[in-house]
PDB file of N, CA and C in Angstrom:
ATOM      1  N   UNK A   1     -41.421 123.281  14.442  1.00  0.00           N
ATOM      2  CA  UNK A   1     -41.360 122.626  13.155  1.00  0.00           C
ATOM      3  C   UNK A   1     -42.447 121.550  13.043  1.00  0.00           C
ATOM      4  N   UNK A   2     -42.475 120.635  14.041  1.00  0.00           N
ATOM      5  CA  UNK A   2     -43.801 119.754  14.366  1.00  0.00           C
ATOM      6  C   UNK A   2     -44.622 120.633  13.782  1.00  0.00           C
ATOM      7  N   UNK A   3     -45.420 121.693  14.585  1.00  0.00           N
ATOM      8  CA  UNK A   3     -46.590 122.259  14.496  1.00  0.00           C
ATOM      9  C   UNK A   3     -47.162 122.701  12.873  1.00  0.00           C
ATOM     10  N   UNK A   4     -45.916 122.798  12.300  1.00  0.00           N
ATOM     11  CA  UNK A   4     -46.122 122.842  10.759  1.00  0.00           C
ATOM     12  C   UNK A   4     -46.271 122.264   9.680  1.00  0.00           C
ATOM     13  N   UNK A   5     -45.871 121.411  10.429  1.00  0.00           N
ATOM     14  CA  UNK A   5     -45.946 119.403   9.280  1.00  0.00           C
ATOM     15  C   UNK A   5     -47.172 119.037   9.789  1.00  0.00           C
ATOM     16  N   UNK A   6     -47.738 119.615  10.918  1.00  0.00           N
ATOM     17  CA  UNK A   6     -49.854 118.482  11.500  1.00  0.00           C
ATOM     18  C   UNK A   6     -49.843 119.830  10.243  1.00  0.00           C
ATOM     19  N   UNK A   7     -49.921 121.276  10.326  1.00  0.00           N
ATOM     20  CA  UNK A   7     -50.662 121.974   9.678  1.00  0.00           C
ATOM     21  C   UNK A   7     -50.871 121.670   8.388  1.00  0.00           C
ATOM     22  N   UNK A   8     -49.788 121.057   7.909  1.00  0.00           N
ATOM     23  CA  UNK A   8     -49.712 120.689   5.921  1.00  0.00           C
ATOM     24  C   UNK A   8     -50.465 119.600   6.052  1.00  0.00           C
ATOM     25  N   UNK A   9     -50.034 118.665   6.990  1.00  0.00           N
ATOM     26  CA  UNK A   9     -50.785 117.246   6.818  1.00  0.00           C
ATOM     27  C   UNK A   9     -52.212 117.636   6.809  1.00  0.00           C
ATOM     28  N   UNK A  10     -52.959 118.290   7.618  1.00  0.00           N
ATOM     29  CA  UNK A  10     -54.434 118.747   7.708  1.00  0.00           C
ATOM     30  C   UNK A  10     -54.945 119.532   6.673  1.00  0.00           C
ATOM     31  N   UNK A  11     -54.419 120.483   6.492  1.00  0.00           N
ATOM     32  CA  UNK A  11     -54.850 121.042   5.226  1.00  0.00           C
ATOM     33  C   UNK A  11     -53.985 121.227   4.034  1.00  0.00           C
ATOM     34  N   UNK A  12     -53.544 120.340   2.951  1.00  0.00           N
ATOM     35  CA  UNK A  12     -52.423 120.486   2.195  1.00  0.00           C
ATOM     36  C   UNK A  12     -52.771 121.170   1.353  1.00  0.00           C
ATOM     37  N   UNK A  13     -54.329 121.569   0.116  1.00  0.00           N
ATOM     38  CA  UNK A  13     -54.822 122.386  -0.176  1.00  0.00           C
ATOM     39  C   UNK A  13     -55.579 123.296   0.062  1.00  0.00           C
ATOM     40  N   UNK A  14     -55.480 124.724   0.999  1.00  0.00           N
ATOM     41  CA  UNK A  14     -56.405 124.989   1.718  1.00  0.00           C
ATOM     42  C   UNK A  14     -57.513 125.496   1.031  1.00  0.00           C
ATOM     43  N   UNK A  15     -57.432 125.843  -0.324  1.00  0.00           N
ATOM     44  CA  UNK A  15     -58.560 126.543  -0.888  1.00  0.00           C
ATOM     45  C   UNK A  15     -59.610 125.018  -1.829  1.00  0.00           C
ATOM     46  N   UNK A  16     -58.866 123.875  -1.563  1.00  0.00           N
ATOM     47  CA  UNK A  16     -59.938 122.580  -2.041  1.00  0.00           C
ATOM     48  C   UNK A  16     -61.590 122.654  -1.155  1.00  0.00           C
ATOM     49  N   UNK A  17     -62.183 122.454  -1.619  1.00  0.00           N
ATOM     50  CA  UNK A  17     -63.299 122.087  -1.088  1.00  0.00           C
ATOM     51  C   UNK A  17     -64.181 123.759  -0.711  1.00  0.00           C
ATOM     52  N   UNK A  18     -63.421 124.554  -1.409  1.00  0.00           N
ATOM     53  CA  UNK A  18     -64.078 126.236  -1.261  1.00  0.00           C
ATOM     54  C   UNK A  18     -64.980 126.554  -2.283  1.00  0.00           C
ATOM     55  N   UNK A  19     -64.899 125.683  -3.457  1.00  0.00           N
ATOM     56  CA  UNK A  19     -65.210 125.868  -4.299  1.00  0.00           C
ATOM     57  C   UNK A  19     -66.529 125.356  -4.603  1.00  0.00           C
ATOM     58  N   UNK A  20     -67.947 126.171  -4.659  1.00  0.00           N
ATOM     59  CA  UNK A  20     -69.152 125.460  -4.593  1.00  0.00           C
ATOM     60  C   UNK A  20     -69.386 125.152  -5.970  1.00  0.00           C
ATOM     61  N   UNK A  21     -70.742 124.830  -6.673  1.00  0.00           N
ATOM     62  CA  UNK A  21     -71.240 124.540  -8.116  1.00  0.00           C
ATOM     63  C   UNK A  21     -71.555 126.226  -8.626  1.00  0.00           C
ATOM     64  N   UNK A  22     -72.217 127.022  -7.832  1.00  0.00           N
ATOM     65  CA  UNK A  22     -72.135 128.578  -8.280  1.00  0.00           C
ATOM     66  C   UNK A  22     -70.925 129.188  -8.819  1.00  0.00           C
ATOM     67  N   UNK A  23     -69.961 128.981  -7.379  1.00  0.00           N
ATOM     68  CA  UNK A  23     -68.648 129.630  -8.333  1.00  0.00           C
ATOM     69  C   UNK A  23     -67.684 128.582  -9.246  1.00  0.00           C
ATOM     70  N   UNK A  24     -67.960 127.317  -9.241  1.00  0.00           N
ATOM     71  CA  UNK A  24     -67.253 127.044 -10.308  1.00  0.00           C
ATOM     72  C   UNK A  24     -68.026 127.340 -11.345  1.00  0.00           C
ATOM     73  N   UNK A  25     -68.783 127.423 -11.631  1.00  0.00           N
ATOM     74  CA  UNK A  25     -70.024 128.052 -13.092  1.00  0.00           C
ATOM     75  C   UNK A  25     -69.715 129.188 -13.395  1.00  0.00           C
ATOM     76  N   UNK A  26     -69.434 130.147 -12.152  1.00  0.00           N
ATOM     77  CA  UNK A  26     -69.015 131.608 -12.654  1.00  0.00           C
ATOM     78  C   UNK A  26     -67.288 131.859 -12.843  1.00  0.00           C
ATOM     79  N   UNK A  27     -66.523 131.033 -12.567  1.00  0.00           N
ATOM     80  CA  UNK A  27     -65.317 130.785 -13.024  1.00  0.00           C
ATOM     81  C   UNK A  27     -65.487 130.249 -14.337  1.00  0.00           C
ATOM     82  N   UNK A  28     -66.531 129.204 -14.647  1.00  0.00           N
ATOM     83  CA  UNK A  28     -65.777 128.661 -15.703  1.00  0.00           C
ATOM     84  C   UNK A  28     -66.380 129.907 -17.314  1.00  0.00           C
ATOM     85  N   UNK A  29     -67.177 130.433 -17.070  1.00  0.00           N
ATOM     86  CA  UNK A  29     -68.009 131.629 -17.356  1.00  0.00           C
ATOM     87  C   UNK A  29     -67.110 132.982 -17.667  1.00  0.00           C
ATOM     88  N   UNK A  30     -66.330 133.295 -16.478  1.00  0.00           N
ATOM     89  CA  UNK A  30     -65.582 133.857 -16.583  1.00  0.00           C
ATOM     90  C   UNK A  30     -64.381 133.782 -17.802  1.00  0.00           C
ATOM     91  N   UNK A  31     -63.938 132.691 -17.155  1.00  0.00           N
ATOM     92  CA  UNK A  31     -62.585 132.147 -18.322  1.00  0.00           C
ATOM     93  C   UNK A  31     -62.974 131.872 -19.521  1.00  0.00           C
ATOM     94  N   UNK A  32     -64.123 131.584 -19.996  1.00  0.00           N
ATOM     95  CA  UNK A  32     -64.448 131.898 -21.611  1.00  0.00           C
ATOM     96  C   UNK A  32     -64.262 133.113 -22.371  1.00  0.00           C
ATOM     97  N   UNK A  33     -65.343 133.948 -21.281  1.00  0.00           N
ATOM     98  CA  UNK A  33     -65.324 135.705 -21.836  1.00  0.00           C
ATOM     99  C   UNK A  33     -64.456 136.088 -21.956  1.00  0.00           C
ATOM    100  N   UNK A  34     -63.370 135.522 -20.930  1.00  0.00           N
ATOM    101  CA  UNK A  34     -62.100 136.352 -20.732  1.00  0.00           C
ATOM    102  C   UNK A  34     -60.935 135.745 -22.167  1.00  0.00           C
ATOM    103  N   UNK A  35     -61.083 134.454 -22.493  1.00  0.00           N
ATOM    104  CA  UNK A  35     -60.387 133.649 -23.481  1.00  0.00           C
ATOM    105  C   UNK A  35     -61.128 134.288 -25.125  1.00  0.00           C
ATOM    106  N   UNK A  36     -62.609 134.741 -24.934  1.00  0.00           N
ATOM    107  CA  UNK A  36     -63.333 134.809 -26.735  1.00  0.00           C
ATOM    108  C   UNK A  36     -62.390 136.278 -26.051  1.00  0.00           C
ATOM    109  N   UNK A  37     -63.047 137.252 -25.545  1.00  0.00           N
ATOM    110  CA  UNK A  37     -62.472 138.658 -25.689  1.00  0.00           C
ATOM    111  C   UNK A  37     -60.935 138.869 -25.730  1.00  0.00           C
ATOM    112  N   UNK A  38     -59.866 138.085 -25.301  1.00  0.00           N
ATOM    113  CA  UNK A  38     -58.871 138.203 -25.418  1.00  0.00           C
ATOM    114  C   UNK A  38     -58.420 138.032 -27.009  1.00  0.00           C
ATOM    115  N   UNK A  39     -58.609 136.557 -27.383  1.00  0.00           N
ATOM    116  CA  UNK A  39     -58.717 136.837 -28.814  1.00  0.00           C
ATOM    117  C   UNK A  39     -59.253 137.880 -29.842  1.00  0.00           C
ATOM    118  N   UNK A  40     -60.286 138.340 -29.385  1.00  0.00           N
ATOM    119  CA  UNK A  40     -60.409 139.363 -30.370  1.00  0.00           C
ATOM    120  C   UNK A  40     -60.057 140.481 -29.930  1.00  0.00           C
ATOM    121  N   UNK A  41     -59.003 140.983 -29.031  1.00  0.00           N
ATOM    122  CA  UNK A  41     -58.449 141.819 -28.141  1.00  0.00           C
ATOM    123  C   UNK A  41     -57.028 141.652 -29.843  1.00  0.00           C
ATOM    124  N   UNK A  42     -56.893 140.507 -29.757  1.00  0.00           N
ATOM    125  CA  UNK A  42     -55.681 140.612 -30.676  1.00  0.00           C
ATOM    126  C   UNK A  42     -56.005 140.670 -31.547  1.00  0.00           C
ATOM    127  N   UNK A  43     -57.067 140.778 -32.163  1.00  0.00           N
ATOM    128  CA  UNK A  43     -57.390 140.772 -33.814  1.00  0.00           C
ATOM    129  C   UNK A  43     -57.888 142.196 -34.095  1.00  0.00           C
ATOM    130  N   UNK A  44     -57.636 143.056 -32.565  1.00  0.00           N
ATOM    131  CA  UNK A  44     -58.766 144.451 -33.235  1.00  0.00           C
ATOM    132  C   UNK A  44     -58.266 145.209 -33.225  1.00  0.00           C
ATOM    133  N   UNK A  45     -56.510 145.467 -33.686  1.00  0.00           N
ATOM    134  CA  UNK A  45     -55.830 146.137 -34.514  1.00  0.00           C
ATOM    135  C   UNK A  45     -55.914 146.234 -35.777  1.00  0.00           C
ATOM    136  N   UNK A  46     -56.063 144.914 -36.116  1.00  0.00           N
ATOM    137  CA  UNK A  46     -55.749 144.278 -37.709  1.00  0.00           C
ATOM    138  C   UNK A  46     -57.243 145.019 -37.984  1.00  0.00           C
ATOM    139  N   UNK A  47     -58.542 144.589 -37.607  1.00  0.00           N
ATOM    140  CA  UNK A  47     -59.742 145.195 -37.735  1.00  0.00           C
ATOM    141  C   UNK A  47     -59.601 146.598 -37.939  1.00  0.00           C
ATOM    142  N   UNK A  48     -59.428 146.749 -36.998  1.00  0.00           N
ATOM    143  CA  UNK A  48     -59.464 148.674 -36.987  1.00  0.00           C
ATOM    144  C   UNK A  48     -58.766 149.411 -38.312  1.00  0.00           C
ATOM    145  N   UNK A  49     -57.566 148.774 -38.288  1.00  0.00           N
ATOM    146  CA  UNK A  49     -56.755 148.961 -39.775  1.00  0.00           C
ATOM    147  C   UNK A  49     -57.607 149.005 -40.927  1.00  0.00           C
ATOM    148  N   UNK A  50     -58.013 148.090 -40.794  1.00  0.00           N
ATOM    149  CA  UNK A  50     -59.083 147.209 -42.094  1.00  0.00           C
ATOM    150  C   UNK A  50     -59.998 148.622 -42.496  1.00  0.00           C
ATOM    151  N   UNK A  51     -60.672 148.661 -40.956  1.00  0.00           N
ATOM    152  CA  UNK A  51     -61.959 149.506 -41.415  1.00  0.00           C
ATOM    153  C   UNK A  51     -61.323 150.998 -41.578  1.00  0.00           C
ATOM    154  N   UNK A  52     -60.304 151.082 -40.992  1.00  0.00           N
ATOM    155  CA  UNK A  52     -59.942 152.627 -41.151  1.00  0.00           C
ATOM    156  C   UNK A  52     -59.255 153.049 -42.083  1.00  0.00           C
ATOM    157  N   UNK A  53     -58.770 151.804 -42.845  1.00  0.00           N
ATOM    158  CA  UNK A  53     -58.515 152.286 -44.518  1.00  0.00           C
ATOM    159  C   UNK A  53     -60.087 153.039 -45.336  1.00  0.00           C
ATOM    160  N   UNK A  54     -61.569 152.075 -44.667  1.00  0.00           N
ATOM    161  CA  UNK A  54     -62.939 152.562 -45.365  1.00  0.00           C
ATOM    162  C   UNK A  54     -62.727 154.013 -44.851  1.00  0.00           C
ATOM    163  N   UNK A  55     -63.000 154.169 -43.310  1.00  0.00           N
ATOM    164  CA  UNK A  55     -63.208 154.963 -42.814  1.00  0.00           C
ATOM    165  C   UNK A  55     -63.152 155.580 -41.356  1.00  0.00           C
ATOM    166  N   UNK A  56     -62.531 156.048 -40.567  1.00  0.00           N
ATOM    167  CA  UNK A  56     -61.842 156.003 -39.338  1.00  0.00           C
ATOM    168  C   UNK A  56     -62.816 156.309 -38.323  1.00  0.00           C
ATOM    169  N   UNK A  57     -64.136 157.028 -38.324  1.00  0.00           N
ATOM    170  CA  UNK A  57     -65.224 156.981 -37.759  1.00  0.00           C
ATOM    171  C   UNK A  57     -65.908 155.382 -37.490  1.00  0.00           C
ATOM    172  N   UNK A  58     -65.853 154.674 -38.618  1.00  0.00           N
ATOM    173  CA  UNK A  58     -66.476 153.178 -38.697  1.00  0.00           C
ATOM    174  C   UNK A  58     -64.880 152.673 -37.626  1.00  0.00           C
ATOM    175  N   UNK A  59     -63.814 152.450 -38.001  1.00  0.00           N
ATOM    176  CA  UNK A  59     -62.957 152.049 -37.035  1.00  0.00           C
ATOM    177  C   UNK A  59     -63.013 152.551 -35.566  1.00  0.00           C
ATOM    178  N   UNK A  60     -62.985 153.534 -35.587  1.00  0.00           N
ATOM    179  CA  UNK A  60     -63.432 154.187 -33.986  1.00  0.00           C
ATOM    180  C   UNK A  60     -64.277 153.506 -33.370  1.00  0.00           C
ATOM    181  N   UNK A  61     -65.334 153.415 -34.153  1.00  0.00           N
ATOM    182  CA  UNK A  61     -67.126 152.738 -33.431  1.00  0.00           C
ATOM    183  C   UNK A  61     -66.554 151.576 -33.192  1.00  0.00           C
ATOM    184  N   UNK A  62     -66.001 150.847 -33.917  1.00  0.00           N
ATOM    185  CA  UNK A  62     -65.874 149.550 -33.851  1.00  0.00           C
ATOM    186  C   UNK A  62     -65.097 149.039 -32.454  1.00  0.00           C
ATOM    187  N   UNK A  63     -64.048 149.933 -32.554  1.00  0.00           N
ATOM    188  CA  UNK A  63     -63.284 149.849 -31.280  1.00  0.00           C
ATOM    189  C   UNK A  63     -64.013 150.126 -30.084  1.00  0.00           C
ATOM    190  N   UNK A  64     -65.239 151.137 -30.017  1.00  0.00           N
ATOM    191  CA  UNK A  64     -65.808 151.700 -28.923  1.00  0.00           C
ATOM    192  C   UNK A  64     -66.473 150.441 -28.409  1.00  0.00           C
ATOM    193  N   UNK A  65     -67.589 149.989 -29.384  1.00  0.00           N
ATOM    194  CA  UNK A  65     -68.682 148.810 -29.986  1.00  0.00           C
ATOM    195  C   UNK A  65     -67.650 147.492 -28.721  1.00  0.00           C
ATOM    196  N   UNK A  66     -66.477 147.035 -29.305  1.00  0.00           N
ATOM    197  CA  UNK A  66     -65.658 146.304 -28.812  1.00  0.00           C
ATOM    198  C   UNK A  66     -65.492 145.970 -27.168  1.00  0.00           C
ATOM    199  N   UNK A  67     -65.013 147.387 -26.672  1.00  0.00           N
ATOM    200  CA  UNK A  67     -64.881 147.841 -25.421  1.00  0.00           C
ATOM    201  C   UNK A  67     -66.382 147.558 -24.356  1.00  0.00           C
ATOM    202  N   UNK A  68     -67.270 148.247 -24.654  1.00  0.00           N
ATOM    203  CA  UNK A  68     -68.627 147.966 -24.448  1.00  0.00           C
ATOM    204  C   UNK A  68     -69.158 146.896 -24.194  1.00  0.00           C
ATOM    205  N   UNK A  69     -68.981 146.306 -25.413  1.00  0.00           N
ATOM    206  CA  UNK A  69     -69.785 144.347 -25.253  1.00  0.00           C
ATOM    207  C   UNK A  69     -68.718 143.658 -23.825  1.00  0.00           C
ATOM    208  N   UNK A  70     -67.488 143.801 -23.885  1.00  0.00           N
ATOM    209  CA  UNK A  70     -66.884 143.037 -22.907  1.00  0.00           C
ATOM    210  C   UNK A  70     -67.559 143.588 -21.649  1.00  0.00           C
ATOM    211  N   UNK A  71     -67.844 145.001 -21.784  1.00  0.00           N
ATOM    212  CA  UNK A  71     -68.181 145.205 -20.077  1.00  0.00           C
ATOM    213  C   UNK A  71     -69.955 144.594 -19.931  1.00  0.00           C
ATOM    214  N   UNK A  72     -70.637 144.934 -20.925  1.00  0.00           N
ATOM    215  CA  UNK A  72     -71.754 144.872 -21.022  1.00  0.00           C
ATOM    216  C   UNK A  72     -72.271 143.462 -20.528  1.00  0.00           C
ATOM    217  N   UNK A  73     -70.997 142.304 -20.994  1.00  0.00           N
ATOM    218  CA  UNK A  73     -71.218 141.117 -21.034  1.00  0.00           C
ATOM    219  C   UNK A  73     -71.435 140.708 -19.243  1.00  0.00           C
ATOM    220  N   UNK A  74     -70.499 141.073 -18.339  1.00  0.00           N
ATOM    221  CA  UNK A  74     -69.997 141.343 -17.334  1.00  0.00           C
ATOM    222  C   UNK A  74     -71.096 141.764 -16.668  1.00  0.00           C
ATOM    223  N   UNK A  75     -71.410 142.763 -16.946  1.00  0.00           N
ATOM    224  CA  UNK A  75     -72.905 143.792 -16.339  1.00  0.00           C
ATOM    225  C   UNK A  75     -73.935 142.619 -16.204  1.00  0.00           C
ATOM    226  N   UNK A  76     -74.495 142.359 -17.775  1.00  0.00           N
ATOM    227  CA  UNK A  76     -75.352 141.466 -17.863  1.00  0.00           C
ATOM    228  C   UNK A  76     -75.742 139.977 -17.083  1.00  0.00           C
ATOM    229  N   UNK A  77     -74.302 139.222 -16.632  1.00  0.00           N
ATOM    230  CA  UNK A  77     -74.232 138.076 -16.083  1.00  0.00           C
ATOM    231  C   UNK A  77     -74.196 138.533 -14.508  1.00  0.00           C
ATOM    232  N   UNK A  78     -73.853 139.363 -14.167  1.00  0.00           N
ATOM    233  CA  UNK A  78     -74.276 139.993 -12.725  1.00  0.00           C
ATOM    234  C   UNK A  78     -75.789 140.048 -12.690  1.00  0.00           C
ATOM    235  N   UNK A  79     -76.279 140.887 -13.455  1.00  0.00           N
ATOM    236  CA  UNK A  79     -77.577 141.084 -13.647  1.00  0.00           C
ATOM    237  C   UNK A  79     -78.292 139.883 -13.239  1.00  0.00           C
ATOM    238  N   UNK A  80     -78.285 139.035 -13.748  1.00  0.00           N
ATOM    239  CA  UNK A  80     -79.030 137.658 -14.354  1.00  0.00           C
ATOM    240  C   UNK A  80     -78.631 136.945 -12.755  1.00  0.00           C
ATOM    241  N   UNK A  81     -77.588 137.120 -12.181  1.00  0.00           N
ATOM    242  CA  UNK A  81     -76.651 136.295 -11.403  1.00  0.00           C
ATOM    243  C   UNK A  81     -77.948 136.908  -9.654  1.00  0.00           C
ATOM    244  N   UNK A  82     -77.850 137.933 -10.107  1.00  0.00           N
ATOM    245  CA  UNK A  82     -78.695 138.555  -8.756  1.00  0.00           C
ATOM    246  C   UNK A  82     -79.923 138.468  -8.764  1.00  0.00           C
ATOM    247  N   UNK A  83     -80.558 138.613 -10.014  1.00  0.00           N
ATOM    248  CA  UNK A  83     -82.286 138.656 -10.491  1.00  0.00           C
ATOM    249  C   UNK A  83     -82.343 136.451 -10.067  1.00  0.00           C
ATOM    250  N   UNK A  84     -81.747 135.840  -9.824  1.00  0.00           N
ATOM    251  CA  UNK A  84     -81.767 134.689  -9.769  1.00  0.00           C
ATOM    252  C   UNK A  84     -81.350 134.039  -8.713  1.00  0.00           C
ATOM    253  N   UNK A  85     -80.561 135.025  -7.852  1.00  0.00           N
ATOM    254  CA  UNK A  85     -80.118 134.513  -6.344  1.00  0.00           C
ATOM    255  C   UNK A  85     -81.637 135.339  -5.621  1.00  0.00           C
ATOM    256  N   UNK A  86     -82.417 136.171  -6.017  1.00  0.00           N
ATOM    257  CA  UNK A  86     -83.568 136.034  -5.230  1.00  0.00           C
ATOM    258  C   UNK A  86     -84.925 135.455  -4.868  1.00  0.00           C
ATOM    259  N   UNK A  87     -84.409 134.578  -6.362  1.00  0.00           N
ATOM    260  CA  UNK A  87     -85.623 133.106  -6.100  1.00  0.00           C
ATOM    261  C   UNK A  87     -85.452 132.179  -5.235  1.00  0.00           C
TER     262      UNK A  87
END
């Protein structure tokens, strides 16, 4: 029981101090994309509706269009993330 109370006392958060300026940038990076795309995750029913009263081809795209940018976004910041860790 000792041996487990030095262990808490020594490290009470073990993942504090893991965290460099890179990955908190790409966390905080993360949690945006993930917060704008979620929102419009909920609005792109109502959208799709919208456009697929015009026309269900234009709703389709839109939905495809949708899907795409989130990954694309993802792709892209990797991209940028590696073309920049070799300077």
């Amino acid at each position: 029981m000792q041996n487990l109370e030095n262990q808490l006392d020594e490290h009470p958060l073990p993942w504090c101090g893991v965290m460099d300026r890179d990955t908190r940038n790409a966390l905080i990076a993360a949690v945006w994309i993930m917060l704008l795309f979620g929102i419009g995750a909920y609005y792109l029913p109502t959208v799709m509706l919208a456009l697929g009263s015009l026309s269900t081809v234009l709703a389709g795209a839109f939905g495809v269009v949708f899907v795409l940018a989130f990954f694309s976004v993802f792709w892209l910041r990797a991209r940028n993330q590696r073309k920049n860790q070799g300077k």
